[in-house]
C-alpha atoms as a PDB file:
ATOM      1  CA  UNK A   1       0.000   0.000   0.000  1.00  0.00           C
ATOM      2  CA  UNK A   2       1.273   3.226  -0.729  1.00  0.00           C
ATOM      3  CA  UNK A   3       0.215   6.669   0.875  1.00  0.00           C
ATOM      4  CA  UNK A   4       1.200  10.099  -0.194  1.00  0.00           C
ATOM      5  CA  UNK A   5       3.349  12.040   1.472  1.00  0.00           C
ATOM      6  CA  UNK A   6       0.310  14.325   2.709  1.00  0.00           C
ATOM      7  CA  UNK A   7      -1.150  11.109   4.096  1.00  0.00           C
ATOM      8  CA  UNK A   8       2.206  10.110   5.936  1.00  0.00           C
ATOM      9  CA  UNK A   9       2.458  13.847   7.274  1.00  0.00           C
ATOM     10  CA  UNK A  10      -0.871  14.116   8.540  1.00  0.00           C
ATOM     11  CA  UNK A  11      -0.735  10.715  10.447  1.00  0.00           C
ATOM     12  CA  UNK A  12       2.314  11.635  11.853  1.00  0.00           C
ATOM     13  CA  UNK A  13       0.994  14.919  12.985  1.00  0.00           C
ATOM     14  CA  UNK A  14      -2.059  12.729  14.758  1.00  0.00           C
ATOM     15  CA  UNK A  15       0.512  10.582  16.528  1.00  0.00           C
ATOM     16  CA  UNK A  16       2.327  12.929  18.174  1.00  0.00           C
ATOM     17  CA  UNK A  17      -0.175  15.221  19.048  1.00  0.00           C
ATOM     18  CA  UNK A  18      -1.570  12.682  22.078  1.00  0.00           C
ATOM     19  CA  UNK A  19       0.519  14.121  25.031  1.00  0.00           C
ATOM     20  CA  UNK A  20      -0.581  13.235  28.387  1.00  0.00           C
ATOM     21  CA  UNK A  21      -0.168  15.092  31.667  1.00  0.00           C
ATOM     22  CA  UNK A  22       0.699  13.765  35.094  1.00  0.00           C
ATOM     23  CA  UNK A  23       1.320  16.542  37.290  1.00  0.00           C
ATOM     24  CA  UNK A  24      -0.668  18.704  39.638  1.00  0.00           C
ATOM     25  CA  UNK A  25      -0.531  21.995  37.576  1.00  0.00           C
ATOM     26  CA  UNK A  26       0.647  20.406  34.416  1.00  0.00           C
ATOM     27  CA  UNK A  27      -0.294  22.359  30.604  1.00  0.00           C
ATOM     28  CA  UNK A  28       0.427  21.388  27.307  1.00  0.00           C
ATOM     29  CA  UNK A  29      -0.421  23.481  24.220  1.00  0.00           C
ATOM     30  CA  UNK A  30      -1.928  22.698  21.117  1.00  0.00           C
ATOM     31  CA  UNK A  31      -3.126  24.524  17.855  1.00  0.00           C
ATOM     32  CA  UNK A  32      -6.092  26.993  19.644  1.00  0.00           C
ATOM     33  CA  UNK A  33      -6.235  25.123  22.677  1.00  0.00           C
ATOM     34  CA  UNK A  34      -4.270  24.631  26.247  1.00  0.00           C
ATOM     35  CA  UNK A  35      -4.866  21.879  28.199  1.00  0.00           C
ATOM     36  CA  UNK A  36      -3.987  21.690  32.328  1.00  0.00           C
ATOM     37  CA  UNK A  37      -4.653  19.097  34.487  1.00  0.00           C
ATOM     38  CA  UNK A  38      -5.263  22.004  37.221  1.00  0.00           C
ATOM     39  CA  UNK A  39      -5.766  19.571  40.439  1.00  0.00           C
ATOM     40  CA  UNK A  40      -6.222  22.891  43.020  1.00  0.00           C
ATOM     41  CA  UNK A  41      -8.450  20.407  45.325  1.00  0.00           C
ATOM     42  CA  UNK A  42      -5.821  17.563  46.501  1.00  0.00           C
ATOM     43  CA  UNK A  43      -5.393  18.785  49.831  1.00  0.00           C
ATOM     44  CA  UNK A  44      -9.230  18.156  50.034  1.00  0.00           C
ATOM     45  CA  UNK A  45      -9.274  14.508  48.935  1.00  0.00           C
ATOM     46  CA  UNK A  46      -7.077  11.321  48.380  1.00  0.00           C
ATOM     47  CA  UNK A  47      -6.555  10.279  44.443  1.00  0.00           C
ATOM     48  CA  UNK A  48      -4.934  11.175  41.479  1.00  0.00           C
ATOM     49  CA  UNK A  49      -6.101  12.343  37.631  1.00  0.00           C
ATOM     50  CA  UNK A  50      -4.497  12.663  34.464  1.00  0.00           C
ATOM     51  CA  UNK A  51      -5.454  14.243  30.916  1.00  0.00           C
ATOM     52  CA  UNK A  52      -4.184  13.531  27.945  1.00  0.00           C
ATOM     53  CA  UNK A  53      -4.430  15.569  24.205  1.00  0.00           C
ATOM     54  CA  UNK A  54      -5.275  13.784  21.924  1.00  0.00           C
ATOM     55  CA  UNK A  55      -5.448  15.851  18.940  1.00  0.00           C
ATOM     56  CA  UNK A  56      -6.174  19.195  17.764  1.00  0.00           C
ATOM     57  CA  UNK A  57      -7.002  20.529  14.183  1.00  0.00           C
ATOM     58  CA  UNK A  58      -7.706  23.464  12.828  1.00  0.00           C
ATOM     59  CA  UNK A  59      -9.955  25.502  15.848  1.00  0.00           C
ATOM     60  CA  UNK A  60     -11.274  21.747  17.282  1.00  0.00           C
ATOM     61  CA  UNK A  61      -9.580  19.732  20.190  1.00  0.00           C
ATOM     62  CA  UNK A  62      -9.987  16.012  21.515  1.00  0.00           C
ATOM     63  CA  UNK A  63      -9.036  15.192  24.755  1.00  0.00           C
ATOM     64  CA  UNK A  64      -9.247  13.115  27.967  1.00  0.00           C
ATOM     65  CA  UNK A  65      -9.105  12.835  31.511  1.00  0.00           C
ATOM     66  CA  UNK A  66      -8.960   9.845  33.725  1.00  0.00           C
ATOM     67  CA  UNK A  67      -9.539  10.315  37.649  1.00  0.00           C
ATOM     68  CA  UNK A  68      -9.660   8.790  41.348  1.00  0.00           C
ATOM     69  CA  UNK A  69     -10.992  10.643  44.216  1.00  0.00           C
ATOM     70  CA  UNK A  70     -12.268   9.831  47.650  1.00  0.00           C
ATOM     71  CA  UNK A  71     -12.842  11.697  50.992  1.00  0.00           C
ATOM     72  CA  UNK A  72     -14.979  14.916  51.600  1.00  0.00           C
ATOM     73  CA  UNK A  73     -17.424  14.266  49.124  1.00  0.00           C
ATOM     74  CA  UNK A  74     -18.305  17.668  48.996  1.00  0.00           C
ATOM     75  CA  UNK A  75     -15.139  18.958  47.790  1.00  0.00           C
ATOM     76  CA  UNK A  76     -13.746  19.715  44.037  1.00  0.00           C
ATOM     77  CA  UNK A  77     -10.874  18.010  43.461  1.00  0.00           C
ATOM     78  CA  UNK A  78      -9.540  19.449  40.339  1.00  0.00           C
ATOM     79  CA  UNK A  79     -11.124  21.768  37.031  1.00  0.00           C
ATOM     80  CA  UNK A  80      -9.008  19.566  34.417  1.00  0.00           C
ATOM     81  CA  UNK A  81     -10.016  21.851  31.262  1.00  0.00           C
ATOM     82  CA  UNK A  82      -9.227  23.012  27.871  1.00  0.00           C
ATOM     83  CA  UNK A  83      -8.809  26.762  27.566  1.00  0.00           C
ATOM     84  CA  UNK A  84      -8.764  29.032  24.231  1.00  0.00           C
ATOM     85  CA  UNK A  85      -5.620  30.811  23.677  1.00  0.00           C
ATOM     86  CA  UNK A  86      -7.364  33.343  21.186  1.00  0.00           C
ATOM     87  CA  UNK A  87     -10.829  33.302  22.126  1.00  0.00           C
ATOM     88  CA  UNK A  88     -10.409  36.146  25.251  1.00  0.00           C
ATOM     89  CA  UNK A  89      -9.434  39.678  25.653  1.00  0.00           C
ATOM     90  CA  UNK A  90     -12.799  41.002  24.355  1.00  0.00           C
ATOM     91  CA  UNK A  91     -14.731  43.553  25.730  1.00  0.00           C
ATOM     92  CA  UNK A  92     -18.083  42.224  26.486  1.00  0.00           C
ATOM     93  CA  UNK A  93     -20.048  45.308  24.268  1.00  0.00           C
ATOM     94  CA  UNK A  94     -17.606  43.470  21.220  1.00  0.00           C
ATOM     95  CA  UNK A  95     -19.185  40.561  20.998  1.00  0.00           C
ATOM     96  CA  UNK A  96     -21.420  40.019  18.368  1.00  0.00           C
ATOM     97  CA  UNK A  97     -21.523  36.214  18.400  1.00  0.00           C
ATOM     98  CA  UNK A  98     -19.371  33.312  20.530  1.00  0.00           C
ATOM     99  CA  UNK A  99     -20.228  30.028  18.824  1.00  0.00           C
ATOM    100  CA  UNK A 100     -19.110  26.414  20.438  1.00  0.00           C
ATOM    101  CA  UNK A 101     -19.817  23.113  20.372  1.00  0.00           C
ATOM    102  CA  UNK A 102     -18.890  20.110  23.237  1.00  0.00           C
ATOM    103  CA  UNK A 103     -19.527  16.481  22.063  1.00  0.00           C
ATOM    104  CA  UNK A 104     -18.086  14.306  25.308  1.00  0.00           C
ATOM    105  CA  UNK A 105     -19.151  11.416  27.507  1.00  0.00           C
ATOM    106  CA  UNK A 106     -18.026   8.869  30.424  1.00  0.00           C
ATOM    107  CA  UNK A 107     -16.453   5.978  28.854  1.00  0.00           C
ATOM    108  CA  UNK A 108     -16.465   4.524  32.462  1.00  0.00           C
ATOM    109  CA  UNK A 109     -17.539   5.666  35.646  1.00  0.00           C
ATOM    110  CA  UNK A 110     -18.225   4.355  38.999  1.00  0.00           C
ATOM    111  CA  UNK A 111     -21.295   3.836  40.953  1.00  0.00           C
ATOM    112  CA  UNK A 112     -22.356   7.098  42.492  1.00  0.00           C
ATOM    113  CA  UNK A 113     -20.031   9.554  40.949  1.00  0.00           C
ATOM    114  CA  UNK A 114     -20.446  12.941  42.405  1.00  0.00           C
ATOM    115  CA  UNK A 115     -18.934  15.239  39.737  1.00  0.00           C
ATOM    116  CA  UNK A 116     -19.803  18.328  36.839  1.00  0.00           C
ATOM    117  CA  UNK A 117     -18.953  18.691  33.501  1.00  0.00           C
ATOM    118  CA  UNK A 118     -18.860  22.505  32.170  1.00  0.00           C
ATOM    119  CA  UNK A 119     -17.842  25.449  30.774  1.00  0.00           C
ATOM    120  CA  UNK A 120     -15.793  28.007  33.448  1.00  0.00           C
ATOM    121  CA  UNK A 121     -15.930  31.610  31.460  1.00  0.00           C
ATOM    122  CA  UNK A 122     -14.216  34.074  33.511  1.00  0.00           C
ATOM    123  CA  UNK A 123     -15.087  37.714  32.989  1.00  0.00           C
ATOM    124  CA  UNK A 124     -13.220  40.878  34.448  1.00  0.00           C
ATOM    125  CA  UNK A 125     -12.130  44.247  34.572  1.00  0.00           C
ATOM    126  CA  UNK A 126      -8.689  43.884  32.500  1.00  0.00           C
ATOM    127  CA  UNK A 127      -8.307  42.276  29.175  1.00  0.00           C
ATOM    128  CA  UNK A 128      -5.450  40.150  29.840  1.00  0.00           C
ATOM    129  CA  UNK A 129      -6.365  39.182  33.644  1.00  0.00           C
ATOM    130  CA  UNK A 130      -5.865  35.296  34.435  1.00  0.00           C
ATOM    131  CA  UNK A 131      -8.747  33.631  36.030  1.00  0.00           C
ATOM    132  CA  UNK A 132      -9.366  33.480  39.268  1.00  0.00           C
ATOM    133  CA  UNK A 133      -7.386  36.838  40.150  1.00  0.00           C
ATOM    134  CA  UNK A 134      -7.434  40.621  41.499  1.00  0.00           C
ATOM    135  CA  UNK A 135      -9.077  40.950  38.460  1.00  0.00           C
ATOM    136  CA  UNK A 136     -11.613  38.589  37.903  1.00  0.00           C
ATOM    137  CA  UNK A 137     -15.348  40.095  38.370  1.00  0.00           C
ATOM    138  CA  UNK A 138     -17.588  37.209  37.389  1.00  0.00           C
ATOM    139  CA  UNK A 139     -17.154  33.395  37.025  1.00  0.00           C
ATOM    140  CA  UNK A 140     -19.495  31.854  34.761  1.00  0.00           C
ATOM    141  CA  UNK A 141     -20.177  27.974  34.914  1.00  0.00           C
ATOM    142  CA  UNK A 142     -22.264  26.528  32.524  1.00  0.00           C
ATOM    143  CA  UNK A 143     -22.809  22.713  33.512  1.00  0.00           C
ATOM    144  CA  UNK A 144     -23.638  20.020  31.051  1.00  0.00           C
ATOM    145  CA  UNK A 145     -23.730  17.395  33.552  1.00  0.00           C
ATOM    146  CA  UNK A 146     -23.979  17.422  37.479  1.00  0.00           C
ATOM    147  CA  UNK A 147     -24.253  13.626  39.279  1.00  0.00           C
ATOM    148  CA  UNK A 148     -24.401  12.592  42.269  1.00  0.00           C
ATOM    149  CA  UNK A 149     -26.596  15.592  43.842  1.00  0.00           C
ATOM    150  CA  UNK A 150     -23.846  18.312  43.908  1.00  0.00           C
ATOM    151  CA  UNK A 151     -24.569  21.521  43.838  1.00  0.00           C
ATOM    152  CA  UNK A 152     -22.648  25.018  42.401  1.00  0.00           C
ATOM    153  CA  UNK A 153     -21.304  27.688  44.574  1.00  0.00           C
ATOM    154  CA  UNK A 154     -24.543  29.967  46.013  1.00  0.00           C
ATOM    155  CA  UNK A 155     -27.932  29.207  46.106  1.00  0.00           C
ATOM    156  CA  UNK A 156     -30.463  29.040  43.149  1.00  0.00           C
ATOM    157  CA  UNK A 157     -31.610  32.204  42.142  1.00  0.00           C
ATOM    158  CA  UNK A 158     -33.941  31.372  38.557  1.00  0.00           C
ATOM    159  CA  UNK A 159     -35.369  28.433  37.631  1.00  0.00           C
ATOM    160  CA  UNK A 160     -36.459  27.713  33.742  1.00  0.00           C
ATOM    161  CA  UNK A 161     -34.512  29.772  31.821  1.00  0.00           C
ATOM    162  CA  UNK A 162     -34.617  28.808  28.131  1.00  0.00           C
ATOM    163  CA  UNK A 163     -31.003  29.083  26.528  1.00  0.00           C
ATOM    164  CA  UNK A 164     -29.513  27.678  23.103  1.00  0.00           C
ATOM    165  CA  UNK A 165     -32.146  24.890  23.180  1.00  0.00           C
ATOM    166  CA  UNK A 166     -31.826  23.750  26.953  1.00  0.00           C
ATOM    167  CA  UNK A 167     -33.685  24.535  30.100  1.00  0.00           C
ATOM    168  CA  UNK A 168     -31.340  25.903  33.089  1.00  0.00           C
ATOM    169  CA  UNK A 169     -31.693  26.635  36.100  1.00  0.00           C
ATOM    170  CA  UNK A 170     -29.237  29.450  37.496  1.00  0.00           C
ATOM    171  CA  UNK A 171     -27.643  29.329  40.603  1.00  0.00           C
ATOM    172  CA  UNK A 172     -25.807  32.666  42.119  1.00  0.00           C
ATOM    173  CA  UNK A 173     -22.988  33.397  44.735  1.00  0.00           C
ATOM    174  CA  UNK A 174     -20.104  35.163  45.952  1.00  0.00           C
ATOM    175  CA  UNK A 175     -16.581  33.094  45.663  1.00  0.00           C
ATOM    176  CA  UNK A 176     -13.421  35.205  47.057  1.00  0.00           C
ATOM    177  CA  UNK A 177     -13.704  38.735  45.222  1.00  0.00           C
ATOM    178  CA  UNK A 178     -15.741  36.908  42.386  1.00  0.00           C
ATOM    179  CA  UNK A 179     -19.363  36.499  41.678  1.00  0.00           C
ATOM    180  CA  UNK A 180     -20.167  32.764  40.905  1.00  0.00           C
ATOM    181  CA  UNK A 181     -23.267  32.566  38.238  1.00  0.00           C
ATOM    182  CA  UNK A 182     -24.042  28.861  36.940  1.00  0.00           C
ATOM    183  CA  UNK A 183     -26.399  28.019  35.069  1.00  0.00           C
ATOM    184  CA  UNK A 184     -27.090  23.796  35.672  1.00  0.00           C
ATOM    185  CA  UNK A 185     -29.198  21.814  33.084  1.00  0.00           C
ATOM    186  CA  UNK A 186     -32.668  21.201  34.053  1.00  0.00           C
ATOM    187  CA  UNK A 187     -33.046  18.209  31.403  1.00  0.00           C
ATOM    188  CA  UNK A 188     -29.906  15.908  32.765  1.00  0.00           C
ATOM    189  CA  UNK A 189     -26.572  15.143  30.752  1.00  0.00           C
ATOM    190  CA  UNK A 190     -26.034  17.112  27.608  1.00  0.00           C
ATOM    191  CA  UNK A 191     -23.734  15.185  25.362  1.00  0.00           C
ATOM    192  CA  UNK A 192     -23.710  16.998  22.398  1.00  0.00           C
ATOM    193  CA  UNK A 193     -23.868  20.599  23.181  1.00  0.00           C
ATOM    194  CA  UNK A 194     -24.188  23.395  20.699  1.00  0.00           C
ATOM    195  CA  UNK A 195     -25.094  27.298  21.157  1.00  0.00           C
ATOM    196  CA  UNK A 196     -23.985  30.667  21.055  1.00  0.00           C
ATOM    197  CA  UNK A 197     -22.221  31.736  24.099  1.00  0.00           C
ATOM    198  CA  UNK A 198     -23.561  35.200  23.589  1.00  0.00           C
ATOM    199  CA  UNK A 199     -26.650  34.487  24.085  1.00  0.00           C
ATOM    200  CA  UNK A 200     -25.800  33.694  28.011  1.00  0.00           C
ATOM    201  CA  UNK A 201     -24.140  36.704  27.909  1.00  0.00           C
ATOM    202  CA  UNK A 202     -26.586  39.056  27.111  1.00  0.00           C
ATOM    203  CA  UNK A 203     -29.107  37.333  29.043  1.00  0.00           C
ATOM    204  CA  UNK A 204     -26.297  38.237  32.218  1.00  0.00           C
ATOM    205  CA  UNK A 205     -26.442  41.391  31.026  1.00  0.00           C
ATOM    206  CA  UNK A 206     -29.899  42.152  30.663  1.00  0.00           C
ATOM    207  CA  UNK A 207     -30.842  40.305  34.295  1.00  0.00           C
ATOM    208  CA  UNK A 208     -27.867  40.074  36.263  1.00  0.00           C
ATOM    209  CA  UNK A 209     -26.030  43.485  36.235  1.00  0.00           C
ATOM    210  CA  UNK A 210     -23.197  42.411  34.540  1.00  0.00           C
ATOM    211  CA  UNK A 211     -21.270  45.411  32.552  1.00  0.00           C
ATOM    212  CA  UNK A 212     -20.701  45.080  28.807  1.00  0.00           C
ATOM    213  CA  UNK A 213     -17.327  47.169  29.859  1.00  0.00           C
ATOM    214  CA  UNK A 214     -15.714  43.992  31.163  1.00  0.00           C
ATOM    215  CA  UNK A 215     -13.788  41.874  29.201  1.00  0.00           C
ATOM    216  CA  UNK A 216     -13.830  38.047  28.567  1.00  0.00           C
ATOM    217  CA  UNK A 217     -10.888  36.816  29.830  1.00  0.00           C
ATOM    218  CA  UNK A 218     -10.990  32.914  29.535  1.00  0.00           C
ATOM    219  CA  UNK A 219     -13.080  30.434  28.306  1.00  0.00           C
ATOM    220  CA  UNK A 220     -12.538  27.112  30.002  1.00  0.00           C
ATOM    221  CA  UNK A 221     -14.485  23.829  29.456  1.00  0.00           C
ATOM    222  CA  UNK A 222     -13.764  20.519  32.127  1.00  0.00           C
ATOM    223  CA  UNK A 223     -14.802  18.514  34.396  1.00  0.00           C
ATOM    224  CA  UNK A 224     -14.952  19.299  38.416  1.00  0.00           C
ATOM    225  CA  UNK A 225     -14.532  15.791  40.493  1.00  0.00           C
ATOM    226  CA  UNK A 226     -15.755  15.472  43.858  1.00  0.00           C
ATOM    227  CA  UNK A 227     -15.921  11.619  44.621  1.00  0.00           C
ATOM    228  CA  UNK A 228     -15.616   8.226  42.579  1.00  0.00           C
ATOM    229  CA  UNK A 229     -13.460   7.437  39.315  1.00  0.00           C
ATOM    230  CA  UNK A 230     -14.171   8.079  35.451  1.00  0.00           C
ATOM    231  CA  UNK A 231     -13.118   8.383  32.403  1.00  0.00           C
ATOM    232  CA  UNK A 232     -14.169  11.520  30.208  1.00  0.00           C
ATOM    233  CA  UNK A 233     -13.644  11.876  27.041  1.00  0.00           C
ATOM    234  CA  UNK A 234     -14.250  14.860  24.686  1.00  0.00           C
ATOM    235  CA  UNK A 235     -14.664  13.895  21.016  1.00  0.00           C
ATOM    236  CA  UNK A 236     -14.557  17.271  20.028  1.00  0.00           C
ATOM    237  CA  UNK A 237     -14.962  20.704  20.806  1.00  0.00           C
ATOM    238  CA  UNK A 238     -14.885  24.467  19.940  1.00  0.00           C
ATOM    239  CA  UNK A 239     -15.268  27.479  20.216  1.00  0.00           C
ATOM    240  CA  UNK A 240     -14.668  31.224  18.381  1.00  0.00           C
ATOM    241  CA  UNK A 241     -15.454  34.353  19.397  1.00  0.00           C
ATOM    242  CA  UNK A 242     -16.833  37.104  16.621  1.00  0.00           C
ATOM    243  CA  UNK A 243     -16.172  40.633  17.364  1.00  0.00           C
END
């Protein structure tokens, strides 16, 4: 069999691109995307987790993350997550459109798994803040997936709101010098995910204070463990932001 040289290149390119990631704070970067394994929670729990990249091309990414966690089952563990390198540093008043897409699921998981898979957006008052900073005003969670009865930071503050397709309900709270806004799935597990970011924006905008003169400064999307062990795996995923 003979393959061109295209062919040879571009399988080459696949096999090399799976990396995977051991340590606590570990990052590897790929095409649009970084990935960190980001386990902040140890001290609150006994296990250990690692990610691996699996591929990226063009503005899509496929990864993985395998964990083990026990003890203080109402603890996160870790935010193991993929973050846009290009899709930040936009003033909220910019944005004109934020399309995405998340197709993932649990190729294993334990009985009783108490754990959320989402998006962390992290909005602020400086257009190259980090998350989680001096600078961060708002954390935004949008959760796919919540088992195991956990709950987001704050108490729930709106229940029904119709979003790209779904049903959420929104939960709100203060976390450090951030406000935590999350808005959970009403209808169980979304697999397949597609919408317009903007849209959840705007809607923040319009009922929840929050100033079009911040900017977005990350867009995260990962999996917060708690307790039990899995397997996640993200077929693919996206995201752009149109200014």
């Amino acid at each position: 069999m003979i393959f061109s040289l295209a062919v040879v290149s571009s399988l080459l390119a696949a096999a090399t691109a799976q990396t995977t990631l051991t340590g606590q704070y570990s990052c590897v970067t790929s095409g649009n995307y970084e990935l960190c394994n980001n386990q902040w929670g140890t001290s609150d729990g006994t296990g250990s987790q690692n990610a691996t990249l699996i591929s990226t091309s063009g503005n899509d990414v496929s990864w993985s993350t395998t964990w083990t966690w026990a003890d203080n089952e109402n603890d996160v563990k870790s935010y193991t997550n993929v973050a846009s390198t290009v899709a930040k540093g936009v003033l909220l008043s910019a944005i004109t459109s934020a399309p995405t897409s998340w197709n993932w699921d649990y190729v294993t998981q334990s009985s009783g798994i108490r754990a959320d898979v989402s998006y962390d957006i992290w909005v602020g008052t400086t257009a190259d803040g980090a998350q989680a900073s001096s600078s961060s005003s708002y954390e935004i969670m949008i959760w796919l997936s919540g088992l195991g009865g956990i709950q987001p930071v704050g108490s729930l503050s709106t229940s029904g709101v119709s979003l790209a397709g779904y049903t959420w309900n929104i939960w709100e709270g203060p976390n450090s010098n951030w406000e935590t806004i999350s808005f959970v799935s009403q209808s169980g597990n979304i697999n397949d995910f597609s919408g317009d970011l903007q849209d959840f924006f705007q809607y923040l905008e319009e009922n929840y204070s929050v100033s079009t003169s911040l900017y977005l400064q990350s867009i995260e999307t990962g999996t917060e463990p708690f307790t039990g062990s899995a397997e996640l795996l993200t077929n693919s995923y996206s995201v752009t932001v149109n200014s």
